[in-house]
C-alpha atoms as a PDB file:
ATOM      1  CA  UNK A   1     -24.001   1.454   1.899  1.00  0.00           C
ATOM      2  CA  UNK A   2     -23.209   3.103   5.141  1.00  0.00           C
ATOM      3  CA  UNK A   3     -19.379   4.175   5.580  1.00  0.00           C
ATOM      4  CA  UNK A   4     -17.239   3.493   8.287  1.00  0.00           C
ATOM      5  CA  UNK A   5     -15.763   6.309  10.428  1.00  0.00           C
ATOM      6  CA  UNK A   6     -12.240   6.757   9.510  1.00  0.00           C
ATOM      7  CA  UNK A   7      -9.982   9.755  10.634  1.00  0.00           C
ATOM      8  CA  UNK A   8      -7.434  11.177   9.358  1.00  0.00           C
ATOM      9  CA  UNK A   9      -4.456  10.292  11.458  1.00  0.00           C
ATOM     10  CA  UNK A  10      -5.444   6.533  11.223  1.00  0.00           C
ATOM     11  CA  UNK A  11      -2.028   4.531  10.415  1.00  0.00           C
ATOM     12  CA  UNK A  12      -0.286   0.755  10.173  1.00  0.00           C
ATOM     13  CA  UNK A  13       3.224  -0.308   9.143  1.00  0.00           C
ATOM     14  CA  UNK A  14       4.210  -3.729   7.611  1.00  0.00           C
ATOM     15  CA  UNK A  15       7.620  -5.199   7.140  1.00  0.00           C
ATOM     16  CA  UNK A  16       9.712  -7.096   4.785  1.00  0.00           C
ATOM     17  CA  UNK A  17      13.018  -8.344   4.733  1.00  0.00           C
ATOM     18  CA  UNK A  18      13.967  -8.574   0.617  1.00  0.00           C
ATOM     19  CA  UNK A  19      14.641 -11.557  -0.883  1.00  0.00           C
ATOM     20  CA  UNK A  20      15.518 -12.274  -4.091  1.00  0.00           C
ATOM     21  CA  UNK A  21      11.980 -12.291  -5.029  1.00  0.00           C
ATOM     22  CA  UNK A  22      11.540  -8.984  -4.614  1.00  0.00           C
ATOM     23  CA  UNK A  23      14.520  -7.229  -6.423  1.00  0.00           C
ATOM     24  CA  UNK A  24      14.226  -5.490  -9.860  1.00  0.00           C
ATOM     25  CA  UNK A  25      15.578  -8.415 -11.483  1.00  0.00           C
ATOM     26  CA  UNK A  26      12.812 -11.176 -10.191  1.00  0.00           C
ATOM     27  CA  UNK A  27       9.520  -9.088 -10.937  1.00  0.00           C
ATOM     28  CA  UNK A  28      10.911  -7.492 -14.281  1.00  0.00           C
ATOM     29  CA  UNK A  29      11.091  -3.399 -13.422  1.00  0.00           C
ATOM     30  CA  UNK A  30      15.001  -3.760 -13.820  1.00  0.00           C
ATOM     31  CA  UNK A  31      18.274  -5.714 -13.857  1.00  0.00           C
ATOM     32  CA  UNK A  32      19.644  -4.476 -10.607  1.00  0.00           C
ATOM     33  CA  UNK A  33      19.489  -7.466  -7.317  1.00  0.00           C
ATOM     34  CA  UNK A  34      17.615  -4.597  -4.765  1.00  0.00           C
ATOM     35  CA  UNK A  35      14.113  -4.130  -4.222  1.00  0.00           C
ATOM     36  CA  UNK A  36      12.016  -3.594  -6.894  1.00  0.00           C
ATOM     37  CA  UNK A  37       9.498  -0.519  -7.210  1.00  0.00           C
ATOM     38  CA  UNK A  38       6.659  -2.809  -7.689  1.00  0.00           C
ATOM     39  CA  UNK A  39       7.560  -4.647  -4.589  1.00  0.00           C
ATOM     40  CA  UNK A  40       8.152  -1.126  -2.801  1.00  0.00           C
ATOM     41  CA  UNK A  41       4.499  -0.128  -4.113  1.00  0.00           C
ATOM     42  CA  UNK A  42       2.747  -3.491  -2.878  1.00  0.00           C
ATOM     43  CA  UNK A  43       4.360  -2.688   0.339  1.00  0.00           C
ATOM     44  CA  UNK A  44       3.039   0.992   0.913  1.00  0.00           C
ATOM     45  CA  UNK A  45      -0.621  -0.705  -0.109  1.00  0.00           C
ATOM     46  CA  UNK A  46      -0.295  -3.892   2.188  1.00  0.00           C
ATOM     47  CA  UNK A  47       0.013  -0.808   4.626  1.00  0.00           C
ATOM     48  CA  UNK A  48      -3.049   1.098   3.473  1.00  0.00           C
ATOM     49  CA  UNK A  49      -4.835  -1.859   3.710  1.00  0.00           C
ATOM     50  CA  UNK A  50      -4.253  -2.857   7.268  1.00  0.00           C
ATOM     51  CA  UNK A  51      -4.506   0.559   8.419  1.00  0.00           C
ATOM     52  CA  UNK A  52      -8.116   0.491   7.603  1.00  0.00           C
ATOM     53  CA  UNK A  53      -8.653  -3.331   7.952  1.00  0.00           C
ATOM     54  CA  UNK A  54     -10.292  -3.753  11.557  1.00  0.00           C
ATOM     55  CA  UNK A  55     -12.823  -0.725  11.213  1.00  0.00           C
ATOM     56  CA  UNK A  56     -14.306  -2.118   7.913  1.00  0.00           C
ATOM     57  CA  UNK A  57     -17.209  -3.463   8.679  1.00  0.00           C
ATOM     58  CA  UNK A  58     -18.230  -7.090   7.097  1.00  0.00           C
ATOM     59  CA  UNK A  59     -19.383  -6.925   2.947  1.00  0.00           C
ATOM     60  CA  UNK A  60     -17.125  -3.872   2.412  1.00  0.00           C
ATOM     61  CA  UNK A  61     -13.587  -3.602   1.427  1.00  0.00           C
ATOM     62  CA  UNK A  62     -10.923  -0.590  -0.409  1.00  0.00           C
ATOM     63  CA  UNK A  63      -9.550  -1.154  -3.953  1.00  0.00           C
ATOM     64  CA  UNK A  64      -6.336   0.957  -4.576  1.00  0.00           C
ATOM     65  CA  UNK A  65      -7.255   3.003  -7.407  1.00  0.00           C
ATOM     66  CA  UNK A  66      -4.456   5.973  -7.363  1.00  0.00           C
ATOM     67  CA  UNK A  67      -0.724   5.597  -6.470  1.00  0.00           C
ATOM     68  CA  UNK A  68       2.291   8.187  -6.798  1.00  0.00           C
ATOM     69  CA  UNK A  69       5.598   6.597  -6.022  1.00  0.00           C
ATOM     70  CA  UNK A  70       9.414   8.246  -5.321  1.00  0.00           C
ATOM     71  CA  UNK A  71      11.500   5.233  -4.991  1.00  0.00           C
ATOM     72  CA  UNK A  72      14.489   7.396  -3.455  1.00  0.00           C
ATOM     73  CA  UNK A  73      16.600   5.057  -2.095  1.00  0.00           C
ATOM     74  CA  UNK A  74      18.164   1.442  -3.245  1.00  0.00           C
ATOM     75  CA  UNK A  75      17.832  -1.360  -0.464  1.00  0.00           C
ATOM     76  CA  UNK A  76      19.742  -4.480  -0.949  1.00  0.00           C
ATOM     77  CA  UNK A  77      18.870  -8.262  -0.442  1.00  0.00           C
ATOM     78  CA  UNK A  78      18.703  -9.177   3.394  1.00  0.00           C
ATOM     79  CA  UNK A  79      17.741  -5.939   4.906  1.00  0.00           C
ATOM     80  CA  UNK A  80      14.523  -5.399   6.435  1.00  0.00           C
ATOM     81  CA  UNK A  81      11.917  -2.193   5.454  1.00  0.00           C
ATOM     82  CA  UNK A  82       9.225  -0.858   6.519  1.00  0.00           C
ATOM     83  CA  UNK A  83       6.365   1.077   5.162  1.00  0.00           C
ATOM     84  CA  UNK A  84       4.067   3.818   7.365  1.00  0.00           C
ATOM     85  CA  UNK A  85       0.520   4.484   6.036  1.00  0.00           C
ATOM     86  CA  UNK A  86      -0.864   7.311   7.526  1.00  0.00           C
ATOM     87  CA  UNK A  87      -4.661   8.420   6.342  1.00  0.00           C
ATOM     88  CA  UNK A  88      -4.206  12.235   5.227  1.00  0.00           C
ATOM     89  CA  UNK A  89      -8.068  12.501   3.683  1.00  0.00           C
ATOM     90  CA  UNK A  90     -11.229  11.017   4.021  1.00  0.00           C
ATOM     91  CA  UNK A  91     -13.499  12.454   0.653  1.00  0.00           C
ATOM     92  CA  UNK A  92     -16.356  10.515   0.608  1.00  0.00           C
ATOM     93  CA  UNK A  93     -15.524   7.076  -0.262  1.00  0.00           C
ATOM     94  CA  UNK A  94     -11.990   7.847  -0.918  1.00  0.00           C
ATOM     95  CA  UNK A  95      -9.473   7.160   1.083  1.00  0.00           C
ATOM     96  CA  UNK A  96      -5.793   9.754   0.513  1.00  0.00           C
ATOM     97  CA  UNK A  97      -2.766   8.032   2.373  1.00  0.00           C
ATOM     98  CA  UNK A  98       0.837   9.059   2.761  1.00  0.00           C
ATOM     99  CA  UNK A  99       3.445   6.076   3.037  1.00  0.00           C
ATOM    100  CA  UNK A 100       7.008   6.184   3.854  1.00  0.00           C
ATOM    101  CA  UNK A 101       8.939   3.495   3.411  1.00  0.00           C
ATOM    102  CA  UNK A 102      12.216   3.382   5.124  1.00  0.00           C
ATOM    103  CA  UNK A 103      15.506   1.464   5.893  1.00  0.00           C
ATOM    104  CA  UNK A 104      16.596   2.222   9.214  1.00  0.00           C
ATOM    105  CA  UNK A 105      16.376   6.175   8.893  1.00  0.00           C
ATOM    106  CA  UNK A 106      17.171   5.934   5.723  1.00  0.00           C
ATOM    107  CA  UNK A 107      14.075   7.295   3.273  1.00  0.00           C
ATOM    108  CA  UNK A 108      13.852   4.647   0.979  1.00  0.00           C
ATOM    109  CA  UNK A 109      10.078   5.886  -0.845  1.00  0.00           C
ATOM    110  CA  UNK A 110       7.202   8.136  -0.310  1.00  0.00           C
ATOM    111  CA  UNK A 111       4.106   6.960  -2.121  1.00  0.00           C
ATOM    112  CA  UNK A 112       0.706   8.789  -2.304  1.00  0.00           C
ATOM    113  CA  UNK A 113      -2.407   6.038  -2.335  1.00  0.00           C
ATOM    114  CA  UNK A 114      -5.575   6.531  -2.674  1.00  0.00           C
ATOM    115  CA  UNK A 115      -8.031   3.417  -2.106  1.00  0.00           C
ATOM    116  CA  UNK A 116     -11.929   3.300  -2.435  1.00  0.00           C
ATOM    117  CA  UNK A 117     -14.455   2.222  -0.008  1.00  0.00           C
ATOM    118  CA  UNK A 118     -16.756  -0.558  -1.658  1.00  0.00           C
ATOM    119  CA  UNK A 119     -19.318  -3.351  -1.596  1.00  0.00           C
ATOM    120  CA  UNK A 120     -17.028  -6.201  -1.577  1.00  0.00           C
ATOM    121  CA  UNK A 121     -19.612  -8.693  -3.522  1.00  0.00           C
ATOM    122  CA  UNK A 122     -20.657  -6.134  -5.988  1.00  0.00           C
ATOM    123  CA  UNK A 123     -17.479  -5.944  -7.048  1.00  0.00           C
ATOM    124  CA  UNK A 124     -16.227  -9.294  -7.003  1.00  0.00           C
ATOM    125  CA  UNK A 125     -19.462  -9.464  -9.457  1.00  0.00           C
ATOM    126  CA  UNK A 126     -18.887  -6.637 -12.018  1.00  0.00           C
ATOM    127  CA  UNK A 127     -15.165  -7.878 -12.132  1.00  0.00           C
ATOM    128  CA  UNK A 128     -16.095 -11.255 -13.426  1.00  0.00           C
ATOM    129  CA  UNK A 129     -18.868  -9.565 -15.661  1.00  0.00           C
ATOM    130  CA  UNK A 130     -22.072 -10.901 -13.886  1.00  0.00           C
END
């Protein structure tokens, strides 16, 4: 498998505006109505992945395999976030982000993810046990 080039530096940001779907209540990390951590996780990795998403050549893809979260801040139903992946590492086939996730200015989470560069069929195939 030959790797794609990626440099450290490389970065994407995705938005979302919570809804009740995505407090602590509605995906079961807590009883409070503002985002949830999960949600604030999926987030940072919807970033990592479209950081890296147009220089991935065809048959390959990244798996998230590693994630540290600080969920610092609480963010309410109605307000918009956004998260900032930013490629800090290239070791090998691993890829080390840093994500911020903010309100505004306000710091709402910094999450460490690291994904893996694979062969997208292979392991569509060892998942299902072929």
């Amino acid at each position: 498998m030959e790797l794609p080039e990626f440099s450290p530096g490389l970065s994407a940001r995705v938005e979302l505006t919570v809804t009740d779907a995505d407090t602590a209540q509605a995906v079961g990390s807590g009883d409070v109505p503002v985002l949830g951590t999960p949600r604030v996780l999926a987030l940072a990795e919807a970033a990592t992945v479209a950081a890296t998403a147009r220089l991935i050549p065809g048959g390959l893809t990244t798996v998230g395999v590693r994630a540290e979260i600080s969920h610092l801040a609480p963010t309410p139903v109605g307000r918009q976030v956004h998260a900032l992946a930013t490629l800090a590492k290239v070791d090998g086939r691993k890829l080390h982000f840093e994500v911020v996730v903010r309100e505004g200015e306000t710091l709402v989470a910094e999450v460490l993810v690291e994904r893996a560069l694979l062969d997208r069929q292979r392991f569509i195939q060892k998942a299902n046990g072929s």
